[in-house]
Protein backbone atom coordinates (compact mmCIF):
# COMPACT_ATOMS: atom_id res chain seq x y z
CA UNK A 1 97.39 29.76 33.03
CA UNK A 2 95.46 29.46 29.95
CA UNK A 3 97.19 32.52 27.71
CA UNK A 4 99.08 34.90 30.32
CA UNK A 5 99.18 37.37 27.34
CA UNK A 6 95.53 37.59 26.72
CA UNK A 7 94.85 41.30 26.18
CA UNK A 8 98.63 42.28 26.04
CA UNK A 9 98.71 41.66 29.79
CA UNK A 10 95.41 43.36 31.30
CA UNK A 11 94.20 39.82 31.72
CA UNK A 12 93.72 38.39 35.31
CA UNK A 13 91.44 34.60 34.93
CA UNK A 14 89.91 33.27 38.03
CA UNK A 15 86.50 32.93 39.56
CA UNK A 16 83.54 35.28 39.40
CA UNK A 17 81.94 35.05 43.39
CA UNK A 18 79.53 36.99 45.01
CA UNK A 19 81.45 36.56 48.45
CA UNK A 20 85.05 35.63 49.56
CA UNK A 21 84.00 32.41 50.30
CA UNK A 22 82.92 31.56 47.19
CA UNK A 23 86.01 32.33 45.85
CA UNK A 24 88.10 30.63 48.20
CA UNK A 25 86.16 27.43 47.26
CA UNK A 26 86.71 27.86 44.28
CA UNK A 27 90.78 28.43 44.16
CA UNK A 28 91.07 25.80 46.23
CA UNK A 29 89.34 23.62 43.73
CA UNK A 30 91.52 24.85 40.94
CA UNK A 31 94.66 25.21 43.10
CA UNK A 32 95.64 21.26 43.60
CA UNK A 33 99.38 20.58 44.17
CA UNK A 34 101.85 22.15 41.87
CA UNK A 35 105.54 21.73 42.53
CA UNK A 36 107.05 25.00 42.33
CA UNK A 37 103.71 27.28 42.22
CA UNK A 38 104.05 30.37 44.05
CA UNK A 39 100.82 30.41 44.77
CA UNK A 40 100.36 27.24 46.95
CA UNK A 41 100.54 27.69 50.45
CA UNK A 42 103.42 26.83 52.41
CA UNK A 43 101.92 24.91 54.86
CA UNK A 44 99.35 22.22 52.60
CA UNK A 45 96.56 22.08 54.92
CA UNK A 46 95.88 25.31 55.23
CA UNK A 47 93.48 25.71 52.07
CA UNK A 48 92.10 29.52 50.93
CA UNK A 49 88.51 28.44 52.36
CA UNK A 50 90.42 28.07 56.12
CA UNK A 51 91.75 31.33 55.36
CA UNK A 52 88.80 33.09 54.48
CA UNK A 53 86.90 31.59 57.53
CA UNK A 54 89.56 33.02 59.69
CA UNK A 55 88.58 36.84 61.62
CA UNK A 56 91.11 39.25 59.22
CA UNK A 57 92.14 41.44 62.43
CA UNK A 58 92.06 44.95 62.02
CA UNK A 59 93.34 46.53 58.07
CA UNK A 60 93.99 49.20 56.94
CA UNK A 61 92.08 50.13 53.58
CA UNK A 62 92.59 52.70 51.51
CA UNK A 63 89.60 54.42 49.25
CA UNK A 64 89.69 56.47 46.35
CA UNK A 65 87.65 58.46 44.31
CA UNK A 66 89.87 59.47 41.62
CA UNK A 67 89.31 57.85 38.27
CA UNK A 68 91.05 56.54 35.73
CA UNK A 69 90.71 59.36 33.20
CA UNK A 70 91.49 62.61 34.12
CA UNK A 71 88.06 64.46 34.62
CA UNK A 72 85.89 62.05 34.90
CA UNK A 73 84.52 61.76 38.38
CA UNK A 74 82.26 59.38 40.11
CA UNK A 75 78.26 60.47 40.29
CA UNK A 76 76.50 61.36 43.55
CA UNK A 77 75.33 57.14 44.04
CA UNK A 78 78.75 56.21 43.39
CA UNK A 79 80.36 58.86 45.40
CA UNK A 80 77.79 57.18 48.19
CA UNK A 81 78.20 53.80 47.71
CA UNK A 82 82.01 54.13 48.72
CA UNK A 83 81.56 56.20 51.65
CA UNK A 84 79.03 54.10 53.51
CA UNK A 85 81.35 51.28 52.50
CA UNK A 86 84.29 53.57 54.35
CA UNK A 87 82.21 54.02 56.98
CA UNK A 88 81.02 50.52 57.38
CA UNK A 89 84.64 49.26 57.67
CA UNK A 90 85.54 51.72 60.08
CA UNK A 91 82.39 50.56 62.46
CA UNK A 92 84.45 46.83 61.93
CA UNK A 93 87.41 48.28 63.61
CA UNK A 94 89.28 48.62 60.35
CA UNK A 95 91.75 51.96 59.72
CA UNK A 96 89.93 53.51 56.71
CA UNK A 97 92.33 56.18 54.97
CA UNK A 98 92.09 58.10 51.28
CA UNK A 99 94.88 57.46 48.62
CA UNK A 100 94.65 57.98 45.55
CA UNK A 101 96.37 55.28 43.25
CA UNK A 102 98.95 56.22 40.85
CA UNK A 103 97.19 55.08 37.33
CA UNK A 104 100.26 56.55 35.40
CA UNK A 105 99.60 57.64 31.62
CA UNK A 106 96.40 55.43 30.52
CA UNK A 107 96.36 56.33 26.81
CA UNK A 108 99.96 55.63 25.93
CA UNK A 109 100.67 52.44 28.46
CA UNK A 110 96.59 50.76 28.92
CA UNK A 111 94.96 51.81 25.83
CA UNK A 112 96.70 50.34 23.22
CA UNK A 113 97.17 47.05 25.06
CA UNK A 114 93.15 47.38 25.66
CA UNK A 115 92.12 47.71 22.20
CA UNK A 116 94.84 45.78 20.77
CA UNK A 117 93.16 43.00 22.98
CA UNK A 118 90.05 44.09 21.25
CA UNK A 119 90.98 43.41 17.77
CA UNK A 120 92.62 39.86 18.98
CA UNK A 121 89.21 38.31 20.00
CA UNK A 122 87.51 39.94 16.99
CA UNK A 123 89.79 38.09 14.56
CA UNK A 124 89.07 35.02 16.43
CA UNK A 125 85.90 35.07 15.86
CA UNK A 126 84.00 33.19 13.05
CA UNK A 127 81.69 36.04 12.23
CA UNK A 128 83.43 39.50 13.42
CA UNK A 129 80.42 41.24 11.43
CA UNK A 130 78.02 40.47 13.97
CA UNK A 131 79.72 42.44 16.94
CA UNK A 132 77.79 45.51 17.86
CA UNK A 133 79.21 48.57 15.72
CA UNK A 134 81.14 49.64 19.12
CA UNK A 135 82.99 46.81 19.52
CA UNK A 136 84.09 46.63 15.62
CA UNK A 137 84.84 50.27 15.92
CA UNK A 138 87.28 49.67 18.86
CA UNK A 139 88.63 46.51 17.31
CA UNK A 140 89.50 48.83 14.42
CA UNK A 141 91.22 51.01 16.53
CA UNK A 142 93.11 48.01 18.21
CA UNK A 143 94.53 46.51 14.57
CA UNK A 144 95.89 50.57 13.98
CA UNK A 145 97.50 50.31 17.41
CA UNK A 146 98.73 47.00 16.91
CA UNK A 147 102.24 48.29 15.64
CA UNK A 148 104.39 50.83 17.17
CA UNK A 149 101.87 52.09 19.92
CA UNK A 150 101.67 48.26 20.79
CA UNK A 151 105.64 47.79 21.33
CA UNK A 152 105.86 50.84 23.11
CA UNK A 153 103.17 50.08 25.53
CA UNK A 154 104.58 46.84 26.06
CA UNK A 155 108.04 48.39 27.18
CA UNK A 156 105.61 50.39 29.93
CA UNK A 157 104.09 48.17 31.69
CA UNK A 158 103.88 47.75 34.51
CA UNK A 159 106.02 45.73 36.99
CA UNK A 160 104.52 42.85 38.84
């Protein structure tokens, strides 16, 4: 993994892919043999593109439409977009059900880690003055979080 800490954490690399596919092809190009990796598959020639070429059976999915600040709720489109996708999966035989995912506290446990992350890849950059004002504005933010808000996010996260 190239820096497991990037952002504090909130950092998950892999492959951008417009279908499953895609992505399978493409962990499977990065995957190779690694003794000990947790994520290679027990049996070896089964690769992620088998796997994605295989029928899934019937899932169950959960949707939500709670977001991740309190308040703030989706538009009309969005509200849309995620019931015909709900209703979509249903017509595939899948069991659709709404749950709404436990975010915990975002300001004291993401936000610092976020902006923190912020201010990390502005100092790494050669010319930090040329970032739209937004971005220096929340990389501000990050290096006055970097301290004691930091630490204490760090001691929240979460487990996995």
């Amino acid at each position: 993994m190239p820096d497991a800490e990037h952002w504090h954490g909130l950092t998950v690399f892999g492959g951008l892919a417009r279908s499953v596919l895609d992505t399978a092809l493409f962990d499977d190009a990065l995957r190779g043999p690694a003794d000990g990796d947790r994520h290679t598959p027990p049996e070896p020639d089964v690769s992620f593109v088998h796997a994605a070429r295989r029928a899934p059976g019937a899932l169950r999915i959960a949707v939500s439409l709670k977001g991740t600040l309190p308040g703030v709720r989706p538009g009309p489109a969005a509200r849309r977009a995620v019931e015909e996708t709900a209703e979509l999966l249903r017509s595939l035989g899948h069991t659709v059900v709404e749950r709404d995912p436990k975010y915990g506290q975002l300001l004291p446990e993401i936000m610092p880690r976020y902006l923190a992350g912020e201010a990390d890849d502005a100092a790494r950059l050669e010319h930090p003055d040329r970032l739209e004002r937004r971005s220096r504005r929340m990389a501000g933010a990050g290096r006055r979080l970097q301290g004691r808000a930091l630490r204490r996010a760090a001691l929240r996260r979460w487990p996995g």
